[in-house]
N, C-alpha and C. Protein backbone atom coordinates (compact mmCIF):
# COMPACT_ATOMS: atom_id res chain seq x y z
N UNK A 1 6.86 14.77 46.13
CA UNK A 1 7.58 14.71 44.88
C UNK A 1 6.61 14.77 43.71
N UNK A 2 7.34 15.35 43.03
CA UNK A 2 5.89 15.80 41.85
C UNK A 2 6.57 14.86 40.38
N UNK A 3 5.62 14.88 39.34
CA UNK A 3 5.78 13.43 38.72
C UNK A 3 7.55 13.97 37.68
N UNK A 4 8.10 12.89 37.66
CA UNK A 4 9.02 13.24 36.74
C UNK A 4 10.59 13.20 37.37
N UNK A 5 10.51 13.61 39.07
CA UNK A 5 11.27 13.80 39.66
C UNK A 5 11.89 12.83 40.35
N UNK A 6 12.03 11.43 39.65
CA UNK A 6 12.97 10.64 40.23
C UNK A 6 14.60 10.83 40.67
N UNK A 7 14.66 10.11 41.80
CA UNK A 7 15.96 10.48 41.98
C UNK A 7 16.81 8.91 41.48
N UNK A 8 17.59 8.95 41.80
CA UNK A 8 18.89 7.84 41.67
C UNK A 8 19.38 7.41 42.42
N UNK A 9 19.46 6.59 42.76
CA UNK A 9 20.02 5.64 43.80
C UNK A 9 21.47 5.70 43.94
N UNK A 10 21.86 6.65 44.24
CA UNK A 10 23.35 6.62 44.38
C UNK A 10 24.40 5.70 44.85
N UNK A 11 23.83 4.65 45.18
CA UNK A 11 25.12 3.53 45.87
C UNK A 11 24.98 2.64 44.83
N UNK A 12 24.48 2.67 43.84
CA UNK A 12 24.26 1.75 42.96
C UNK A 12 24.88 2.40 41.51
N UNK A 13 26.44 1.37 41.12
CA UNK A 13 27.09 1.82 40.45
C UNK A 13 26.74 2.62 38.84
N UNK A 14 27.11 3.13 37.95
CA UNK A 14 26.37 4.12 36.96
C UNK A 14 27.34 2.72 36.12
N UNK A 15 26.14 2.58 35.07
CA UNK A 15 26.99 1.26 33.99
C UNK A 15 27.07 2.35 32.90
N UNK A 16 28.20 2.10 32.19
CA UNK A 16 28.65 2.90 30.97
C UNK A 16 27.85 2.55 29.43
N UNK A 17 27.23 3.09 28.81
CA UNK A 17 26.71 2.59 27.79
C UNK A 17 27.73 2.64 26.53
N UNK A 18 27.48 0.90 25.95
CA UNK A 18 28.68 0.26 25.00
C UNK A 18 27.57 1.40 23.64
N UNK A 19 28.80 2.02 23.44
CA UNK A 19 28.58 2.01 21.59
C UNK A 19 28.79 1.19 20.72
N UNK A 20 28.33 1.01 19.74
CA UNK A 20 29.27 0.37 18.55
C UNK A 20 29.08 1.41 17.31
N UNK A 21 29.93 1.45 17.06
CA UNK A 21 29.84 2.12 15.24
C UNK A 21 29.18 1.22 14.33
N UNK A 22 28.11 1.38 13.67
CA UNK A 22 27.28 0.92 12.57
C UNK A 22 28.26 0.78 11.54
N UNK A 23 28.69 -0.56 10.74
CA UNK A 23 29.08 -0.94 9.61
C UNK A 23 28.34 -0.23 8.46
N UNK A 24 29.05 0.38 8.39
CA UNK A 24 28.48 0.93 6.94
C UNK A 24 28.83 0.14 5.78
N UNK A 25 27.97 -0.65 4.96
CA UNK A 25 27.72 -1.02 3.78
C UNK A 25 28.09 -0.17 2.10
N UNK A 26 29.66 0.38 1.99
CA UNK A 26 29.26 1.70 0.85
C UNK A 26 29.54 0.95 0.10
N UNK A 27 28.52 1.22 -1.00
CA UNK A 27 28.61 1.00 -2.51
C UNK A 27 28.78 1.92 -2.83
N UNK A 28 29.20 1.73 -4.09
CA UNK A 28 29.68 2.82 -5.64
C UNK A 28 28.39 3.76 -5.39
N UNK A 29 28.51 5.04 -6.22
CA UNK A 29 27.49 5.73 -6.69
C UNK A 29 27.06 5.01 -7.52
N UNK A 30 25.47 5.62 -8.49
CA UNK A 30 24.93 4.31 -9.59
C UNK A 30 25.97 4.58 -10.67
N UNK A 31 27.15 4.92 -10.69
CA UNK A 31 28.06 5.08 -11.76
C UNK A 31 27.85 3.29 -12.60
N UNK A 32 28.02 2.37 -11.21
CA UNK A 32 27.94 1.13 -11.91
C UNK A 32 27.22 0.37 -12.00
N UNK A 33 25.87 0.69 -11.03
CA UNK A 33 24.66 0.10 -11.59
C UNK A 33 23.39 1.68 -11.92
N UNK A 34 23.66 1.17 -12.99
CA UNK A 34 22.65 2.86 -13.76
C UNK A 34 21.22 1.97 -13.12
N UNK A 35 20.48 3.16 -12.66
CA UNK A 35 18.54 2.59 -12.15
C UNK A 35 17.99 2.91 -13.44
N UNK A 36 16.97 1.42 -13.65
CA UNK A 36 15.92 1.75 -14.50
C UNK A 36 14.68 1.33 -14.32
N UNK A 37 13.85 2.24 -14.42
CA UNK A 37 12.77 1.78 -13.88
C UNK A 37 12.15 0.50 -14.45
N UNK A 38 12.65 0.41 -16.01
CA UNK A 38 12.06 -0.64 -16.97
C UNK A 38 12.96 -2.16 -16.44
N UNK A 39 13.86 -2.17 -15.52
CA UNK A 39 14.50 -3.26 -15.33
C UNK A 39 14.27 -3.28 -13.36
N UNK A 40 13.03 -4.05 -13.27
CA UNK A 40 12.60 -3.66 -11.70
C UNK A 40 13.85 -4.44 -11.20
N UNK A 41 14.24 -6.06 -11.31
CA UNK A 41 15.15 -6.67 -10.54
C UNK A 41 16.87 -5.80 -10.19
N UNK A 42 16.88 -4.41 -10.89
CA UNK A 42 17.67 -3.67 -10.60
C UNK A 42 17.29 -2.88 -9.16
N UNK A 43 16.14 -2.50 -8.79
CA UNK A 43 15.38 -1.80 -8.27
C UNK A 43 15.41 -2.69 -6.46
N UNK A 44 15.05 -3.83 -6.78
CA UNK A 44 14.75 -4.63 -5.80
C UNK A 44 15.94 -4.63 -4.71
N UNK A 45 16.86 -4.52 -4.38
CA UNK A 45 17.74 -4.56 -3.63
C UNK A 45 17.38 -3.45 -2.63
N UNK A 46 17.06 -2.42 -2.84
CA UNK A 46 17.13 -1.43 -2.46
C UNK A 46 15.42 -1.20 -2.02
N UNK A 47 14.71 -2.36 -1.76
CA UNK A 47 13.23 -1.83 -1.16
C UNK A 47 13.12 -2.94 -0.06
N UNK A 48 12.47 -2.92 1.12
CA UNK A 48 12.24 -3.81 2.74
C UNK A 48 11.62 -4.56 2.10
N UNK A 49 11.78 -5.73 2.65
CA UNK A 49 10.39 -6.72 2.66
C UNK A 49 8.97 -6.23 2.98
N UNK A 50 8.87 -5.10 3.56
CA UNK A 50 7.81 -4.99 3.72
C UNK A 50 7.14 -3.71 2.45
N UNK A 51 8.04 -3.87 1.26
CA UNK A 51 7.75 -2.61 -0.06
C UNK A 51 8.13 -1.44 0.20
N UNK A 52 9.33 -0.97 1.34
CA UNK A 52 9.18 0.55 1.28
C UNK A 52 10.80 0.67 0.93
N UNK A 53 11.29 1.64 0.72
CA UNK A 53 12.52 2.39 -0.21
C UNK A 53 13.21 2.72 0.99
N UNK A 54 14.42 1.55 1.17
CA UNK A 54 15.58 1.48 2.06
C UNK A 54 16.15 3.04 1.95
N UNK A 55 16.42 3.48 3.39
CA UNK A 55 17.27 4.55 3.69
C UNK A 55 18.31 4.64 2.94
N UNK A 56 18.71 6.20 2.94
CA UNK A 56 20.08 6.03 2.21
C UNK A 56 21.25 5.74 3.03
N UNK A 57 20.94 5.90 5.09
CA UNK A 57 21.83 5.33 5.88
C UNK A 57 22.55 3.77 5.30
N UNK A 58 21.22 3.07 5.06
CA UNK A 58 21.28 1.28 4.54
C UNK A 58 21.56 1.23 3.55
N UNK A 59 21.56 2.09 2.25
CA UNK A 59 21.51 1.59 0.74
C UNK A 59 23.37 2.62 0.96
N UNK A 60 23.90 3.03 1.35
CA UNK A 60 25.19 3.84 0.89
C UNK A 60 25.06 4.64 -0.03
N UNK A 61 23.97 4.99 -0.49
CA UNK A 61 24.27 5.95 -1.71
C UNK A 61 23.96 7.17 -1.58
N UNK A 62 24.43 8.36 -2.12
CA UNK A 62 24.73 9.69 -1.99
C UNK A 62 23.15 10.52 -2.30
N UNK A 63 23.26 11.45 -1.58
CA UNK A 63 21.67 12.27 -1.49
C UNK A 63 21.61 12.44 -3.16
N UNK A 64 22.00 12.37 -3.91
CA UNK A 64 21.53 12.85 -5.49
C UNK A 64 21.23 11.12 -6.11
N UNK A 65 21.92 10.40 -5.60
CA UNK A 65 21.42 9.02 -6.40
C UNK A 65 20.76 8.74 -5.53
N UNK A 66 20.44 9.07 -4.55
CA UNK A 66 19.45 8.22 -3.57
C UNK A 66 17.98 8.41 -4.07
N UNK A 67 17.99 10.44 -4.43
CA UNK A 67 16.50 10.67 -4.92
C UNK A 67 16.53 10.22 -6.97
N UNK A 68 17.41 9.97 -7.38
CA UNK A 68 17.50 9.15 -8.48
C UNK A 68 16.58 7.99 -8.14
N UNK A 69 17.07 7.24 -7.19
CA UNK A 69 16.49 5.50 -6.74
C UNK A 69 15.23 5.93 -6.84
N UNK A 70 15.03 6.65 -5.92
CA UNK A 70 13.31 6.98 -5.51
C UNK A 70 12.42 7.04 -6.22
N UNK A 71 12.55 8.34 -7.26
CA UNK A 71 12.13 8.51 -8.77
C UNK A 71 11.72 7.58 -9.43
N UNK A 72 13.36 6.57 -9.99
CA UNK A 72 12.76 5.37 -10.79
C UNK A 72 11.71 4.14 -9.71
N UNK A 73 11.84 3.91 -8.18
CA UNK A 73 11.04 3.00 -7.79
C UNK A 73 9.67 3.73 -8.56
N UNK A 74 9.57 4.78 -7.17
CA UNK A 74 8.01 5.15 -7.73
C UNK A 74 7.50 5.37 -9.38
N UNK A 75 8.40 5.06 -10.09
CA UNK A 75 7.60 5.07 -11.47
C UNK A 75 7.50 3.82 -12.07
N UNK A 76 8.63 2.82 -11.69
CA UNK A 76 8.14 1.12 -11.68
C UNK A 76 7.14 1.26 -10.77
N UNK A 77 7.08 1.35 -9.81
CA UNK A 77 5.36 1.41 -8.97
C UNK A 77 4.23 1.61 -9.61
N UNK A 78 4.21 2.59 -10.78
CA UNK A 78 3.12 3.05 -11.01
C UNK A 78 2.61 2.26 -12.29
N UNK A 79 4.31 1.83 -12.96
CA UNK A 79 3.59 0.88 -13.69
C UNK A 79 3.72 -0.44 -13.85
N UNK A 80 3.19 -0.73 -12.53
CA UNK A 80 2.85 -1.91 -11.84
C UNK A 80 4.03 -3.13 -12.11
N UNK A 81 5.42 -2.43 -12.18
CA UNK A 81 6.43 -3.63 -12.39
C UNK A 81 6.65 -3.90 -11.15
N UNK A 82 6.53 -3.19 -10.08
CA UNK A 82 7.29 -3.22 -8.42
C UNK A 82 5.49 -3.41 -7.56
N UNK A 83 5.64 -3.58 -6.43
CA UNK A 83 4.27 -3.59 -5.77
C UNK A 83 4.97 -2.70 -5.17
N UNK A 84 3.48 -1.64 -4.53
CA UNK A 84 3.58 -0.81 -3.62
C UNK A 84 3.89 -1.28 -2.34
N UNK A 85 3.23 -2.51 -1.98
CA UNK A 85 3.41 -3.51 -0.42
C UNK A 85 3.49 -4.42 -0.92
N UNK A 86 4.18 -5.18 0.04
CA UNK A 86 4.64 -6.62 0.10
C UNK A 86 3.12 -7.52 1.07
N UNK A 87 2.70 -8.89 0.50
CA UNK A 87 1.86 -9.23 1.64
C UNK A 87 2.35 -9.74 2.78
């Protein structure tokens, strides 16, 4: 038998794998919270503990406000209202 080629134990029943559907979290578009970079505690919701810029799977918001979010983090980043990492 050459590598890779396991077989299966056929008397041994096949278990069904449980899905679950992921809760999706949707918020509004930023219709109701406008991003600013000059107001970081707006910003903060939306970055890990460990400083990086939550998915838009996790944050609910739509591919055009998502790269909105992004924009304003990285420019609070740069001026030094947000940290790049968390320690």
């Amino acid at each position: 038998m050459g590598r890779g080629n396991y077989q299966r134990n056929n008397d041994a029943p096949r278990r069904r794998r449980s899905f679950r559907p992921r809760i999706k979290r949707k918020k509004q578009c930023s219709d109701t919270v406008p991003f600013d970079y000059k107001k970081p505690e707006t910003l903060r919701p939306f970055i890990s503990s460990h400083g990086r810029i939550k998915p838009k799977r996790l944050t609910g918001l739509c591919t055009k406000h998502q790269r909105v979010l992004a924009r304003e983090i990285k420019r609070a980043r740069h001026l030094a209202l947000l940290p790049f990492e968390t320690e």
